[in-house]
Protein backbone atom coordinates (compact mmCIF):
# COMPACT_ATOMS: atom_id res chain seq x y z
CA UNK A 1 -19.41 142.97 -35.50
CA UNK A 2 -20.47 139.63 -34.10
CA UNK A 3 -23.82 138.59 -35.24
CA UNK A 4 -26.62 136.87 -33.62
CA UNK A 5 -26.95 133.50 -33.77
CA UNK A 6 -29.99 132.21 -34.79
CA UNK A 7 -32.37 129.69 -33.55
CA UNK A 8 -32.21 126.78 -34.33
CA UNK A 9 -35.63 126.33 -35.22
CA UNK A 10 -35.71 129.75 -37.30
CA UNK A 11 -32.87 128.05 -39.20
CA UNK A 12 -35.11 124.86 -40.02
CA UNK A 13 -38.31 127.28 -41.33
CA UNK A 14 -35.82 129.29 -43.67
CA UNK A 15 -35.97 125.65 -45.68
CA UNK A 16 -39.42 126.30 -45.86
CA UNK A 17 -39.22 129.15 -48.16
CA UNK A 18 -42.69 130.13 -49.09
CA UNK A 19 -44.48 127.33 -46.88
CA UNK A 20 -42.78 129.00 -43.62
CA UNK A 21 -46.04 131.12 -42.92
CA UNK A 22 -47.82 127.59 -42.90
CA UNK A 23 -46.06 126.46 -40.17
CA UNK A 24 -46.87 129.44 -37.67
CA UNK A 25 -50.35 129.13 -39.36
CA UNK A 26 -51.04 124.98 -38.35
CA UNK A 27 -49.40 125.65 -34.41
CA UNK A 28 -52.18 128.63 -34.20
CA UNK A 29 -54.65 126.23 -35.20
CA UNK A 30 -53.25 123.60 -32.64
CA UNK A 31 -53.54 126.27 -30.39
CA UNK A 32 -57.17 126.97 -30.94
CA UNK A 33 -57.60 123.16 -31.32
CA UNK A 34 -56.82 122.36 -27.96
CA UNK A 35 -58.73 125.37 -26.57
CA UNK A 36 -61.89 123.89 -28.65
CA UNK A 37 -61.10 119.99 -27.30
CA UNK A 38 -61.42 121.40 -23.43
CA UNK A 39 -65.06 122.95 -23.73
CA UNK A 40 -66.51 119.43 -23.59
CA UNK A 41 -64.85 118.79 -19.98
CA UNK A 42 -66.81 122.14 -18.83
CA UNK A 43 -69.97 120.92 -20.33
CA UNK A 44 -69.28 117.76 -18.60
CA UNK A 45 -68.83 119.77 -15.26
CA UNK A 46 -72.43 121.89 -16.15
CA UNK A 47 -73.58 118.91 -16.83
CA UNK A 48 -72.91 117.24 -13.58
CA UNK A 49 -74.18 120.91 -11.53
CA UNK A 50 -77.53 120.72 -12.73
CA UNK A 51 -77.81 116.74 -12.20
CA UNK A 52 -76.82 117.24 -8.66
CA UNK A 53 -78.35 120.34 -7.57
CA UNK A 54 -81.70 118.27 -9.37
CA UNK A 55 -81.16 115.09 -7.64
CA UNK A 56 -83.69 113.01 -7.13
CA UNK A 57 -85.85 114.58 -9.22
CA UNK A 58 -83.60 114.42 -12.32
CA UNK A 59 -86.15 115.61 -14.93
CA UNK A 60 -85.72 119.03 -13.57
CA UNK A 61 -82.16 119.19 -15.52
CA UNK A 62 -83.53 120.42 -18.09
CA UNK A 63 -80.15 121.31 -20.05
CA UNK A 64 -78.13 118.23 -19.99
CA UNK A 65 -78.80 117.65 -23.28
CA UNK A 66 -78.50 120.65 -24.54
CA UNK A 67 -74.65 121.08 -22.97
CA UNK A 68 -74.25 117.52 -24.79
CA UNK A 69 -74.83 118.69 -28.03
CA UNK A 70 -72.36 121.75 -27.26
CA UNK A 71 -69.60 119.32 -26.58
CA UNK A 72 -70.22 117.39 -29.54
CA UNK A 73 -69.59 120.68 -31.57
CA UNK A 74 -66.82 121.61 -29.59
CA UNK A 75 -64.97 118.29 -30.16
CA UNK A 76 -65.65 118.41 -33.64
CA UNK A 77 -64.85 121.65 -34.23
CA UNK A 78 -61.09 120.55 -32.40
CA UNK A 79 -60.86 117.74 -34.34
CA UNK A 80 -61.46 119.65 -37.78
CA UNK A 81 -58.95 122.60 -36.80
CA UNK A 82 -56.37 120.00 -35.41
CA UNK A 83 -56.59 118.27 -38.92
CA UNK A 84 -56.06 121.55 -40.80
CA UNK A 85 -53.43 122.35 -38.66
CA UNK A 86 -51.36 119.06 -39.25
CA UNK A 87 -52.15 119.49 -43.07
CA UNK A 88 -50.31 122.90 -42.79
CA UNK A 89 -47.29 121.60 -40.64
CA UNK A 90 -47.19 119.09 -42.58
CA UNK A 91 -46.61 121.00 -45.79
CA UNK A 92 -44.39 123.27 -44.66
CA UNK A 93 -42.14 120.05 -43.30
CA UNK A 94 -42.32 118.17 -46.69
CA UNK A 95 -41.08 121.47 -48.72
CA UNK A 96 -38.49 122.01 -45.42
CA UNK A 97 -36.81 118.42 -45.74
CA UNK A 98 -37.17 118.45 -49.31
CA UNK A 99 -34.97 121.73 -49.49
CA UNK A 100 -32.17 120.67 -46.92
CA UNK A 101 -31.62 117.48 -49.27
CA UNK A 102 -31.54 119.43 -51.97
CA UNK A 103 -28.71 121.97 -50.77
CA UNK A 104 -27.80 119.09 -48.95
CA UNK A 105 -26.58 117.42 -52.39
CA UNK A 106 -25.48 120.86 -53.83
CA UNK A 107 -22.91 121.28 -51.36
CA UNK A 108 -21.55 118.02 -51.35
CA UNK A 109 -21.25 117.98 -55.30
CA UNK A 110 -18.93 121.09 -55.00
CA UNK A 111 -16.71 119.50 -51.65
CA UNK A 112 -13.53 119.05 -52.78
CA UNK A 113 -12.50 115.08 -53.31
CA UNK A 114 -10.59 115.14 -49.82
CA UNK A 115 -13.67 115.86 -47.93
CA UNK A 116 -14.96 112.41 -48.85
CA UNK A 117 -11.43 110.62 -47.36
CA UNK A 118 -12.02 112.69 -44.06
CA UNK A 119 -15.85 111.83 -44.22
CA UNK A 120 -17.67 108.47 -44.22
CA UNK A 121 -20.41 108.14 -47.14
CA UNK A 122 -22.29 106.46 -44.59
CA UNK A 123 -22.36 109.16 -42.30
CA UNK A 124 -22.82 111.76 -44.93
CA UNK A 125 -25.75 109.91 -46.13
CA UNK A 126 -26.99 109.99 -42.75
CA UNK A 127 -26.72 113.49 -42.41
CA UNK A 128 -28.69 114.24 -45.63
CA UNK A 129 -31.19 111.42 -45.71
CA UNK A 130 -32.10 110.99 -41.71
CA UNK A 131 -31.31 114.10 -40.15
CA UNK A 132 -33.80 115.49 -43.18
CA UNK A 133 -36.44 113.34 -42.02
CA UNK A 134 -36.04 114.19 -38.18
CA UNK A 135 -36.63 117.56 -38.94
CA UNK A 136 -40.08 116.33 -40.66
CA UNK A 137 -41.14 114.95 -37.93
CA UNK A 138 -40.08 117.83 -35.69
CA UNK A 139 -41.60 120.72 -38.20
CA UNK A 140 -44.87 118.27 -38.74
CA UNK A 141 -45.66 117.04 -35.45
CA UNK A 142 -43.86 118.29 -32.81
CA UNK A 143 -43.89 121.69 -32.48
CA UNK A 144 -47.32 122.16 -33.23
CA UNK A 145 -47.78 118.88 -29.81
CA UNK A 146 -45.33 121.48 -27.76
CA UNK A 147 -47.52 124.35 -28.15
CA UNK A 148 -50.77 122.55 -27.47
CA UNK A 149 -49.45 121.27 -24.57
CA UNK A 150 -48.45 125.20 -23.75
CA UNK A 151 -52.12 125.92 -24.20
CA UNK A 152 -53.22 123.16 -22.32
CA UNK A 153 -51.28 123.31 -19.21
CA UNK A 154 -51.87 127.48 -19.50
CA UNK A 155 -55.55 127.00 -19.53
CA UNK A 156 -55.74 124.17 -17.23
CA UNK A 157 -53.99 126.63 -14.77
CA UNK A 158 -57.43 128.85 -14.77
CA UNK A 159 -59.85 126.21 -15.40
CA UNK A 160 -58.70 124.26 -11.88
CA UNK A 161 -58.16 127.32 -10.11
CA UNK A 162 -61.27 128.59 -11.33
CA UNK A 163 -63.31 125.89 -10.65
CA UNK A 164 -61.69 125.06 -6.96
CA UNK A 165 -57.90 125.95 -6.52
CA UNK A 166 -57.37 123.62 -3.83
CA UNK A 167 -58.15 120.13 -5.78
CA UNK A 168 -56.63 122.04 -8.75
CA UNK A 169 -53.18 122.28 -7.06
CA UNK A 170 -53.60 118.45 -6.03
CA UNK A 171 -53.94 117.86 -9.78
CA UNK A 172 -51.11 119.89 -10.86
CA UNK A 173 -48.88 118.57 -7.93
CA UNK A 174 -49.31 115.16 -10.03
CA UNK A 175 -48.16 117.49 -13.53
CA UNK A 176 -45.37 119.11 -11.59
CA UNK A 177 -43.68 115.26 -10.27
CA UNK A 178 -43.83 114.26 -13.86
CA UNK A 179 -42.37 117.52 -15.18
CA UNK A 180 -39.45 116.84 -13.02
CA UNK A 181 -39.04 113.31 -13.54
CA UNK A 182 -38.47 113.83 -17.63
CA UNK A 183 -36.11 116.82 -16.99
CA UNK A 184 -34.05 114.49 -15.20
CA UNK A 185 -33.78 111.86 -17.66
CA UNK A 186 -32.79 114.21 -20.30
CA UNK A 187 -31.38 117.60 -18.61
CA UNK A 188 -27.93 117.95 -16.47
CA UNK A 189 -25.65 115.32 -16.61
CA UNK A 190 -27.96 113.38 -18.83
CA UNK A 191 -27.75 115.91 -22.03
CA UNK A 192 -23.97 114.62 -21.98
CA UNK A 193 -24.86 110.98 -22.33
CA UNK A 194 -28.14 111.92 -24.60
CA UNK A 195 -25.10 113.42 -27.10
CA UNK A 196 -22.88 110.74 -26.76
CA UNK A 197 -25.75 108.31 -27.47
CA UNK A 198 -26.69 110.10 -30.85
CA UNK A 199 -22.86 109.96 -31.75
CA UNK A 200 -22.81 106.21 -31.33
CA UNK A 201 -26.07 105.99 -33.55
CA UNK A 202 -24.05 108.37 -35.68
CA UNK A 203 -20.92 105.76 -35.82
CA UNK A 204 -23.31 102.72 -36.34
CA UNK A 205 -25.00 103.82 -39.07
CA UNK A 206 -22.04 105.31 -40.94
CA UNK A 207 -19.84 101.83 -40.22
CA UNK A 208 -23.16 99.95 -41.23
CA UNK A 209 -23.87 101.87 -44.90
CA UNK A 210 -19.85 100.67 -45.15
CA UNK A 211 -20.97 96.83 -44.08
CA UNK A 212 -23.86 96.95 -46.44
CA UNK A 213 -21.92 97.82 -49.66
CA UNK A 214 -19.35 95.17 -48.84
CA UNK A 215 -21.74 92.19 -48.69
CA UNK A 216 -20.94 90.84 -52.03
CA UNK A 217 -17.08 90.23 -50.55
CA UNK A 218 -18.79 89.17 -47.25
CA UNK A 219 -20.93 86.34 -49.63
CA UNK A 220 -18.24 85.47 -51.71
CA UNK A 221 -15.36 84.61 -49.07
CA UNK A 222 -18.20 83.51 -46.32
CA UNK A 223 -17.11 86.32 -43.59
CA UNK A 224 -19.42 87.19 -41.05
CA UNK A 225 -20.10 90.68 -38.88
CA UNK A 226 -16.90 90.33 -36.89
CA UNK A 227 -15.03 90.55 -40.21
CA UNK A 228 -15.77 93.98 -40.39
CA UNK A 229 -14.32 95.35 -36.74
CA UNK A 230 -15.63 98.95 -37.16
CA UNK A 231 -19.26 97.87 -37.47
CA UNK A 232 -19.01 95.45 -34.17
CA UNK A 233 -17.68 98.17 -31.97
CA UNK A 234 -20.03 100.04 -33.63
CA UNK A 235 -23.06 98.25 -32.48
CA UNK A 236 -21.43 96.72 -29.24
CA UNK A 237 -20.84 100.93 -28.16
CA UNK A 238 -24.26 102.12 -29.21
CA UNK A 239 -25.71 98.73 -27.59
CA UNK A 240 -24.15 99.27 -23.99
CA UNK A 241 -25.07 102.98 -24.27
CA UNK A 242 -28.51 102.43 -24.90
CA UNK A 243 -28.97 99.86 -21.81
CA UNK A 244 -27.23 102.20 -19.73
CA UNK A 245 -29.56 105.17 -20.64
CA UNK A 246 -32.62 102.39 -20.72
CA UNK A 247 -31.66 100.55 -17.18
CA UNK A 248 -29.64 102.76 -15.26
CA UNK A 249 -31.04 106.52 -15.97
CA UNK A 250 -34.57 106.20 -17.17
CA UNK A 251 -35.85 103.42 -14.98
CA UNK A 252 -36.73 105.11 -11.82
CA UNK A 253 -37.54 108.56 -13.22
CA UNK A 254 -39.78 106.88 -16.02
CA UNK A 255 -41.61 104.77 -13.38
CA UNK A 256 -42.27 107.90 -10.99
CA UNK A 257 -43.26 109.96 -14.49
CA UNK A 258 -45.94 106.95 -15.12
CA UNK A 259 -47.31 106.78 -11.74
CA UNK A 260 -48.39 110.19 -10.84
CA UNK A 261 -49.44 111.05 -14.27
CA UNK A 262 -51.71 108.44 -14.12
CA UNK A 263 -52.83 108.12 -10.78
CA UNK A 264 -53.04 112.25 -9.78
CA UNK A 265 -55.72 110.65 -7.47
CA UNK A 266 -53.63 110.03 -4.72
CA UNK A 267 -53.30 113.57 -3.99
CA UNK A 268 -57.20 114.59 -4.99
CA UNK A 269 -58.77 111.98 -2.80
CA UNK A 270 -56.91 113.29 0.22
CA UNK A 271 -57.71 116.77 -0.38
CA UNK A 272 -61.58 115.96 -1.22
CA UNK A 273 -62.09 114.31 1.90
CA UNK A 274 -60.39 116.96 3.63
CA UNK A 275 -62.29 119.61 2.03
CA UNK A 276 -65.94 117.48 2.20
CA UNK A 277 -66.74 118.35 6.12
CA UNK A 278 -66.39 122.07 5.01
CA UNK A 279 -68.60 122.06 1.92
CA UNK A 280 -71.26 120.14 4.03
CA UNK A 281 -71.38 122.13 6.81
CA UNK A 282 -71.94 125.69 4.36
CA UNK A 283 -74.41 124.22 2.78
CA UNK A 284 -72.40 124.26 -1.04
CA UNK A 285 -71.84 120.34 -0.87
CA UNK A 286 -73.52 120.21 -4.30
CA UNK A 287 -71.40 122.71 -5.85
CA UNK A 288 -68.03 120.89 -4.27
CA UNK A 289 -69.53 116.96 -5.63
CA UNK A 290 -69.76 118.82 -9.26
CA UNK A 291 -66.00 120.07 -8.67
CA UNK A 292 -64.76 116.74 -7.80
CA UNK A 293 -66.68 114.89 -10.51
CA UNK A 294 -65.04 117.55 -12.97
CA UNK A 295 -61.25 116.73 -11.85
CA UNK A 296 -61.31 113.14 -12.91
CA UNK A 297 -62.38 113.72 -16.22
CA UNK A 298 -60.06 116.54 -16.80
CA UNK A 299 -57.32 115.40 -15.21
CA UNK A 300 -56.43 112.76 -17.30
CA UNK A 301 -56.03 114.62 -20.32
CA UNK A 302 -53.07 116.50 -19.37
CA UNK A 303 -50.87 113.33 -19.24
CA UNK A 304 -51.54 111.77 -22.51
CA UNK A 305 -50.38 115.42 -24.28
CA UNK A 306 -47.69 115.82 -21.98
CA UNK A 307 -46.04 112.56 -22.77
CA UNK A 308 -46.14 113.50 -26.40
């Protein structure tokens, strides 16, 4: 019977051992985190109602202060569950790369001697020392940014569409462009080159452990790098591959990613002055200034966790 293959992340938290219910543990708190770190844009937007609807005579807002003290909790109260959160990840990460070195060294101690002709040290090393530490990172920091950023876009879905659907969907139309423009630098054709880029990293640092343990011979006989061929190619392959991703496939994509992320405006404005004449003439003019005052303050959040 063929058996399931499991995911790849499942695989990392089984390294965890008894720290694997702290990871699921910090992402629900970087969950609630995020959800906690968004009240303060609605108290800005409350905020803004009663200042307008009060204008001129501004001492009638009589709870302005009282929805800035809420959203000085709120962001606190993010900031203290976002900590805890990272403390857990970050547990279960150190106790997840600490294992896979372990086992790591285990299994290598019992490979036969021919597995170490077949295999570069360097690249064996690699394997064991680097790889160990990606997956720190990834267990420690990423995940628990991916599923805020779940949260986030999730609830900024019914917070725009709640508050006025139409400047909401200019806002997301921003989102949505730089969705796209990272799926193209790294999905299709591109997660073919992203593979054969992290095999010529691969190659470099397994010909460079090799370069580094013969520096005594290149000290003694004065050699320099293009003494040792393997190395050169090395870096001369994973240079021109990086350029190439850098110049040719990440330029345009990473400049249209940049501009509408940060400058959603040019589809807000449009719609605002579109919808203005409307708002005016029914008399809820107020209600539509506090709407558009609450978009630019909210908007810009969404980019700076999306790019993480």
């Amino acid at each position: 019977m063929k058996q399931e293959k499991k995911n790849d992340v499942a695989v990392l938290l089984e390294y965890a051992g008894s720290r694997r219910g702290l990871t699921f543990l910090g992402l629900a708190l970087s969950a609630v985190s995020m959800l906690l770190s968004m009240a303060p844009y609605i108290c800005i937007w409350l905020a803004a109602r009663d200042l307008i609807e009060a204008a001129p005579e501004w001492t009638q807002a009589q709870n302005v202060s009282k929805y800035g003290w809420i959203a000085f909790a709120f962001a606190v109260s993010g900031i203290i569950l976002y900590f805890a959160g990272l403390m857990c990840t970050h547990l279960a990460a150190f106790r997840t790369a600490s294992n896979i070195r372990k086992q790591g060294v285990a299994h290598v101690m019992k490979a036969p001697l021919g597995f170490f002709d077949s295999n570069a040290s360097g690249l064996i090393r690699g394997r064991l020392d680097a790889a160990a530490a990606d997956t720190e990172t990834l267990l420690a920091h990423n995940l628990a940014d991916i599923v805020g950023t779940i949260v986030l876009f999730l609830s900024m879905l019914v917070m725009m569409f709640l508050f006025d659907w139409r400047m909401g969907a200019a806002c997301l139309l921003a989102a949505v462009i730089s969705v796209i423009a990272m799926f193209s630098m790294m999905g299709g054709k591109n997660a073919k080159l992203m593979a054969e880029y992290q095999a010529a990293q691969d190659r470099m640092t397994k010909a460079g452990t090799e370069y580094v343990r013969g520096i005594p011979v290149v000290k003694i006989f004065q050699q320099t790098v293009y003494s040792f061929k393997a190395f050169q190619e090395a870096i001369e392959d994973y240079s021109s591959k990086a350029e190439h991703y850098q110049a040719d496939v990440c330029r345009v994509p990473q400049s249209v990613n940049l501009t509408f992320t940060e400058g959603a405006f040019v589809f807000l404005v449009p719609v605002a002055l579109f919808l203005a004449p409307d708002a005016l003439a029914n008399g809820s003019f107020a209600g539509f200034v506090a709407d558009f005052v609450f978009m630019p303050y909210f908007q810009p959040s969404f980019p700076l966790r999306l790019q993480k």
